[in-house]
C-alpha atoms as a PDB file:
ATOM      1  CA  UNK A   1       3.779 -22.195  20.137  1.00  0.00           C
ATOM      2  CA  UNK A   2       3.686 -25.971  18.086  1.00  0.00           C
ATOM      3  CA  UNK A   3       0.182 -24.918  16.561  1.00  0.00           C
ATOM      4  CA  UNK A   4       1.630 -21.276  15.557  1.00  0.00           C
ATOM      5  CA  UNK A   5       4.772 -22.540  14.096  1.00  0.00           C
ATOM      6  CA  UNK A   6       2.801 -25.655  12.274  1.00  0.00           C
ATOM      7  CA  UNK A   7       0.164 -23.406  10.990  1.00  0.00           C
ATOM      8  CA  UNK A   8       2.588 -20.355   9.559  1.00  0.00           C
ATOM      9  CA  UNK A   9       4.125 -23.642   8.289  1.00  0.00           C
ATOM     10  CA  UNK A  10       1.149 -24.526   6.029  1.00  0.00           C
ATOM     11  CA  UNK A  11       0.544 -21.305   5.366  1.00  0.00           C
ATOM     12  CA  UNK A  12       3.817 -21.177   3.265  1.00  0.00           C
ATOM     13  CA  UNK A  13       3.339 -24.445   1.573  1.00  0.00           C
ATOM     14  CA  UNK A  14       1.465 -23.121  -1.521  1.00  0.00           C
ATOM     15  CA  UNK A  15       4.251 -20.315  -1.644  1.00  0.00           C
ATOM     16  CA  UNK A  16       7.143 -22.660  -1.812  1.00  0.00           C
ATOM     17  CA  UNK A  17       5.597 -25.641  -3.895  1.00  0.00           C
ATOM     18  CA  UNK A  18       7.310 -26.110  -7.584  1.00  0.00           C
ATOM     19  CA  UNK A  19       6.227 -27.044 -10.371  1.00  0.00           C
ATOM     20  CA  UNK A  20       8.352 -30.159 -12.069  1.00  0.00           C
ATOM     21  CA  UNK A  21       6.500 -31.695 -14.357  1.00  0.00           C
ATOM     22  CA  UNK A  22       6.863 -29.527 -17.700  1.00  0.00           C
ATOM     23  CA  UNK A  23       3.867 -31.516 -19.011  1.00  0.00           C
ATOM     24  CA  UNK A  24       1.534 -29.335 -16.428  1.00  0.00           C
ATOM     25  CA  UNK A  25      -1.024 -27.175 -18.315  1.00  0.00           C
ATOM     26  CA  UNK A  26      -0.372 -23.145 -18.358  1.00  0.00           C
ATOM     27  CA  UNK A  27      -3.856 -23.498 -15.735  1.00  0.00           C
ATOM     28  CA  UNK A  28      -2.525 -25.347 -13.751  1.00  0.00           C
ATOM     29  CA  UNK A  29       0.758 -23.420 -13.367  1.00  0.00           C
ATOM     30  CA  UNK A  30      -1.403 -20.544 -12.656  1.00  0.00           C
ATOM     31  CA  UNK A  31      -3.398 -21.757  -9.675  1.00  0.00           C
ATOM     32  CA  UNK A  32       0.224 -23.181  -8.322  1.00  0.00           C
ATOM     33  CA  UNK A  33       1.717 -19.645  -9.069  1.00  0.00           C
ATOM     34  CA  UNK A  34      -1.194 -17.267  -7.712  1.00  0.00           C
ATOM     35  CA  UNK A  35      -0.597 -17.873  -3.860  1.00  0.00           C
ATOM     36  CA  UNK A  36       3.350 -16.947  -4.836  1.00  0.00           C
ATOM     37  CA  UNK A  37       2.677 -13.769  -6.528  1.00  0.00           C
ATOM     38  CA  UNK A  38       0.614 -12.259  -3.371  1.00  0.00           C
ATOM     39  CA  UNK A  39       3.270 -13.822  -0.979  1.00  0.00           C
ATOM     40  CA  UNK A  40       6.264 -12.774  -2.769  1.00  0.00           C
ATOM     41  CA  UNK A  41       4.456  -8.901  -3.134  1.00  0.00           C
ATOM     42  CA  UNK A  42       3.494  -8.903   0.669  1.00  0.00           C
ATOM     43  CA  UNK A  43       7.064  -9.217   1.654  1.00  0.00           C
ATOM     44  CA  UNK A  44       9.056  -7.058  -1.049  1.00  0.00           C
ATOM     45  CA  UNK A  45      10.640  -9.761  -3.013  1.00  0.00           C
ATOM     46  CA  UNK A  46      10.807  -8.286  -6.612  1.00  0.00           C
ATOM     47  CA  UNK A  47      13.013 -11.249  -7.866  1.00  0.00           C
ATOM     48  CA  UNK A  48      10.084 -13.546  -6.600  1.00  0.00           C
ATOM     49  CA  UNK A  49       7.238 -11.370  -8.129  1.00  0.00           C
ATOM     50  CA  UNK A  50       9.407 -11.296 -11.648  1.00  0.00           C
ATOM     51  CA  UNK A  51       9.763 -14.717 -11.843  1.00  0.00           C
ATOM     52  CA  UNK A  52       5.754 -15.839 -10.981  1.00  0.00           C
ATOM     53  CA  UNK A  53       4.612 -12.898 -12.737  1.00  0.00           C
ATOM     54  CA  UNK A  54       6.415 -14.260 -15.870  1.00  0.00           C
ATOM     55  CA  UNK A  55       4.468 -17.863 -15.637  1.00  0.00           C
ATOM     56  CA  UNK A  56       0.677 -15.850 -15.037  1.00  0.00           C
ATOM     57  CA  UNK A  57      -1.415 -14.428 -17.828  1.00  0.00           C
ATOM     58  CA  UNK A  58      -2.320 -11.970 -15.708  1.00  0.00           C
ATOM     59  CA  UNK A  59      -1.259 -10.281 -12.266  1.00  0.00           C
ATOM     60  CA  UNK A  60      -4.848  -9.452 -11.173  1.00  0.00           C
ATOM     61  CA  UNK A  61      -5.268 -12.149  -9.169  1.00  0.00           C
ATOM     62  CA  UNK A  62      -6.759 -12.441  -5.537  1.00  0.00           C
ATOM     63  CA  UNK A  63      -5.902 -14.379  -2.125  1.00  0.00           C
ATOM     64  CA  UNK A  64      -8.140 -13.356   0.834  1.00  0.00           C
ATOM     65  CA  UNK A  65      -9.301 -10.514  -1.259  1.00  0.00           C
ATOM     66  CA  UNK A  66      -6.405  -8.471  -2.002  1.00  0.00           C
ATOM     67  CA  UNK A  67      -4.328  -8.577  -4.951  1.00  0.00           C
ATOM     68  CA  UNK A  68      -0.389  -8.557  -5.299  1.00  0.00           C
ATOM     69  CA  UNK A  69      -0.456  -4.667  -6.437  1.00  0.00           C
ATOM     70  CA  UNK A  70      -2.711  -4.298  -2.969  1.00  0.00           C
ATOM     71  CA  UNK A  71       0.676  -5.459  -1.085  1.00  0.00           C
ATOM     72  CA  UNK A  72       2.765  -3.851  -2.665  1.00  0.00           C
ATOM     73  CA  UNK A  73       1.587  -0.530  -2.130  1.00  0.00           C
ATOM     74  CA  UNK A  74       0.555  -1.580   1.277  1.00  0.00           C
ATOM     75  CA  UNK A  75       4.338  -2.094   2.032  1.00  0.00           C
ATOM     76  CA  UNK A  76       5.799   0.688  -0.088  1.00  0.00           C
ATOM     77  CA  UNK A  77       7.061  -1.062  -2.665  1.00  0.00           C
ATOM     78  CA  UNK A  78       7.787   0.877  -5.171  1.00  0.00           C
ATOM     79  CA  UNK A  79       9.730  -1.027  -8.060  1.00  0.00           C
ATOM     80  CA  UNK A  80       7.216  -4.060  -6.914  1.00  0.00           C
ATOM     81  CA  UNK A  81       3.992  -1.705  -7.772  1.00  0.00           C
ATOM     82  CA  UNK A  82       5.533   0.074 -11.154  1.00  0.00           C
ATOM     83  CA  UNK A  83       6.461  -3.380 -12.149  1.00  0.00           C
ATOM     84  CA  UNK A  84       3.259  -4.987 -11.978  1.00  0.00           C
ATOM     85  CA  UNK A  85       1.544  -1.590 -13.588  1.00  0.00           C
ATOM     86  CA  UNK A  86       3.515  -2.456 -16.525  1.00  0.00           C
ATOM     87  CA  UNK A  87       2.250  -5.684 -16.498  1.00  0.00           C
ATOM     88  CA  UNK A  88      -1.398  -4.317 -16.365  1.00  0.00           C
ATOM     89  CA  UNK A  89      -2.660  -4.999 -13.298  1.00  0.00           C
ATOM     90  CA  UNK A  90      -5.275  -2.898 -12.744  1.00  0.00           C
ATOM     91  CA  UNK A  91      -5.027   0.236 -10.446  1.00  0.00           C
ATOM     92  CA  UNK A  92      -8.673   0.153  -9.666  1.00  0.00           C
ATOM     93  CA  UNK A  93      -9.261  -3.080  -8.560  1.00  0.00           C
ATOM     94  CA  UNK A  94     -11.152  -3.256  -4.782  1.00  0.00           C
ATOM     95  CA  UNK A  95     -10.523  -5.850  -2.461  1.00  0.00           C
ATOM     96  CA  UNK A  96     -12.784  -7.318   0.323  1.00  0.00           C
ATOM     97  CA  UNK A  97     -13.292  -3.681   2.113  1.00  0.00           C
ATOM     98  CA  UNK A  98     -13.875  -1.106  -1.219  1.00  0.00           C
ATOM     99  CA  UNK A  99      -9.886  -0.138  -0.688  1.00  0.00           C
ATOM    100  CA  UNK A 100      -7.615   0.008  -3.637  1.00  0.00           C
ATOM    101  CA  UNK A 101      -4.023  -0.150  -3.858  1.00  0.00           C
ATOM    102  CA  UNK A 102      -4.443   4.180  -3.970  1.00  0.00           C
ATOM    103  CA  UNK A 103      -5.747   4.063  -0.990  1.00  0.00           C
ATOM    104  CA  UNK A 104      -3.787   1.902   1.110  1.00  0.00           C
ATOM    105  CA  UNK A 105      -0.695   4.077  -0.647  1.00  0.00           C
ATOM    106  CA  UNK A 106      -2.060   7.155   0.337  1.00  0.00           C
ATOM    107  CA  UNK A 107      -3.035   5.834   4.046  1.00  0.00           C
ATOM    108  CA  UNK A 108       0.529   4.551   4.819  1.00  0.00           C
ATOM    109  CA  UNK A 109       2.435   7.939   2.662  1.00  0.00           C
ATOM    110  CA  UNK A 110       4.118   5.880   0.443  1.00  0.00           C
ATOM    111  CA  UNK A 111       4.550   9.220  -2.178  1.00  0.00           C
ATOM    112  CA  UNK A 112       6.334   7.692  -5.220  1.00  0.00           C
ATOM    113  CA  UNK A 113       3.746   4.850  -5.096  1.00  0.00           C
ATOM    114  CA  UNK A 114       0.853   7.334  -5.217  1.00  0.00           C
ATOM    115  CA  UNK A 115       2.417   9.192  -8.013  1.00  0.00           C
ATOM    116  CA  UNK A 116       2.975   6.074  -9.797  1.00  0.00           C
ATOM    117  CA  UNK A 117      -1.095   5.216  -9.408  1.00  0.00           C
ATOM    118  CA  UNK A 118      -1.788   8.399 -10.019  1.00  0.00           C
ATOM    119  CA  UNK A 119       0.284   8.204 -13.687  1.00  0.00           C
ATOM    120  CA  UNK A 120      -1.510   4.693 -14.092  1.00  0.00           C
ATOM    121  CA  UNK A 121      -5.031   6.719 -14.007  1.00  0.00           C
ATOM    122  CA  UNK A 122      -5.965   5.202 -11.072  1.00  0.00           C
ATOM    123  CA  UNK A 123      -9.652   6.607 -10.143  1.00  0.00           C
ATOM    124  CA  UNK A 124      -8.910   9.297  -7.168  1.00  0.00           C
ATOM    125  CA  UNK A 125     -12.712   9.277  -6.253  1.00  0.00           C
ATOM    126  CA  UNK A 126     -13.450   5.348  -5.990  1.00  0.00           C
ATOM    127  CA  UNK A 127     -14.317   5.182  -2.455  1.00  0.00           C
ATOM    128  CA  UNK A 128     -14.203   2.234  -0.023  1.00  0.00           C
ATOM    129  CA  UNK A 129     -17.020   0.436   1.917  1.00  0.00           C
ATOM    130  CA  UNK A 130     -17.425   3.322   4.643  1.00  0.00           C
ATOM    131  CA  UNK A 131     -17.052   6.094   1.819  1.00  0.00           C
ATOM    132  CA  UNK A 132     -13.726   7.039   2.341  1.00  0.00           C
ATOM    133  CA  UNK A 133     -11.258   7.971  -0.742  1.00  0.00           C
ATOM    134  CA  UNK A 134      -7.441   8.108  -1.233  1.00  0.00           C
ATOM    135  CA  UNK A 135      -7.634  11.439  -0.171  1.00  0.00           C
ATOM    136  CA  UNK A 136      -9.725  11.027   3.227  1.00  0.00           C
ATOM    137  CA  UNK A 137      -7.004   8.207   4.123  1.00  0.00           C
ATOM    138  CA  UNK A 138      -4.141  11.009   3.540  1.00  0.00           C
ATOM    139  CA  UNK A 139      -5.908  13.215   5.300  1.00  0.00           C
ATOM    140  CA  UNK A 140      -6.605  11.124   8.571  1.00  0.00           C
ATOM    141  CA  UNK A 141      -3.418   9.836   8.404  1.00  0.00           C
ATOM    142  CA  UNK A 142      -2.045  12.585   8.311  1.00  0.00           C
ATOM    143  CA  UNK A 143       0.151  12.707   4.721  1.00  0.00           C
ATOM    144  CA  UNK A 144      -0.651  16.191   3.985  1.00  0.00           C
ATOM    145  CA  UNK A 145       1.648  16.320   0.944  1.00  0.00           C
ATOM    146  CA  UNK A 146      -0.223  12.974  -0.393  1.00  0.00           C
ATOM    147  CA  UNK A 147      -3.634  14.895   0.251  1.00  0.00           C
ATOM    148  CA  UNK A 148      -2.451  17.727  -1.929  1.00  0.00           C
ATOM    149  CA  UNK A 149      -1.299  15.473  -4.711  1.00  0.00           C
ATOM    150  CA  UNK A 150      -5.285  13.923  -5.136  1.00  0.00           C
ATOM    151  CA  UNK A 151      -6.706  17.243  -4.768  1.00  0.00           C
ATOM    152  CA  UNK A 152      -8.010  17.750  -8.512  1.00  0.00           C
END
């Protein structure tokens, strides 16, 4: 239970460290505020994703493959996913496996986030590293209505 609690502890350390010297280059910001962006993203915390996203050039980043716009969708995030496609990040982007932020949107029937994709021309037909698309991960899963909505 010591090594859990001291490893989620380090874990967090890159998410909680600030920046107090102003004299820090924007770079350097950037690698501090990276891990922040996908933490704050992966649990929902729009203030959090504001204020890194704010300090970062871009929101396209990756930790352990997956990007903050991955999370979001992944956790049905809605106002967290519309803000960051407003900020550019890129709908198409693949992480480790081939999946895209459509797909994991579509596999978990978060609706409003695959309309929101969908208006962000995300690619319905990028398929992941067994083949499947947004729509096979609605259909497996189940989300009939999502399947319907990435039917061409």
């Amino acid at each position: 239970m010591f090594l859990f609690a001291l490893s989620a502890s380090i874990a967090l350390i890159p998410c909680r460290m600030q920046c107090m010297d102003t004299s820090l280059s924007c770079q350097t910001i950037e690698k501090q505020s990276e891990p922040r962006l996908i933490y704050a993203a992966r649990q929902g915390n729009f203030a959090e994703v504001q204020r890194v996203a704010n300090l970062l050039d871009t929101v396209d980043y990756k930790s352990s493959g997956s990007t903050a716009l991955h999370w979001a969708a992944t956790g049905g995030y809605e106002e967290i996913v519309a803000f960051l496609l407003a900020r550019k990040a890129n709908p198409d982007t693949r992480n480790w496996h081939g999946k895209t932020a459509l797909n994991f949107a579509a596999g978990f029937g978060h609706h409003d986030i695959v309309k929101l994709l969908i208006k962000a021309d995300a690619d319905l037909d990028i398929a992941d590293d067994k083949g499947d698309t947004a729509l096979h991960w609605a259909i497996f899963k189940k989300n009939n209505s999502i399947a319907k909505k990435l039917v061409k």
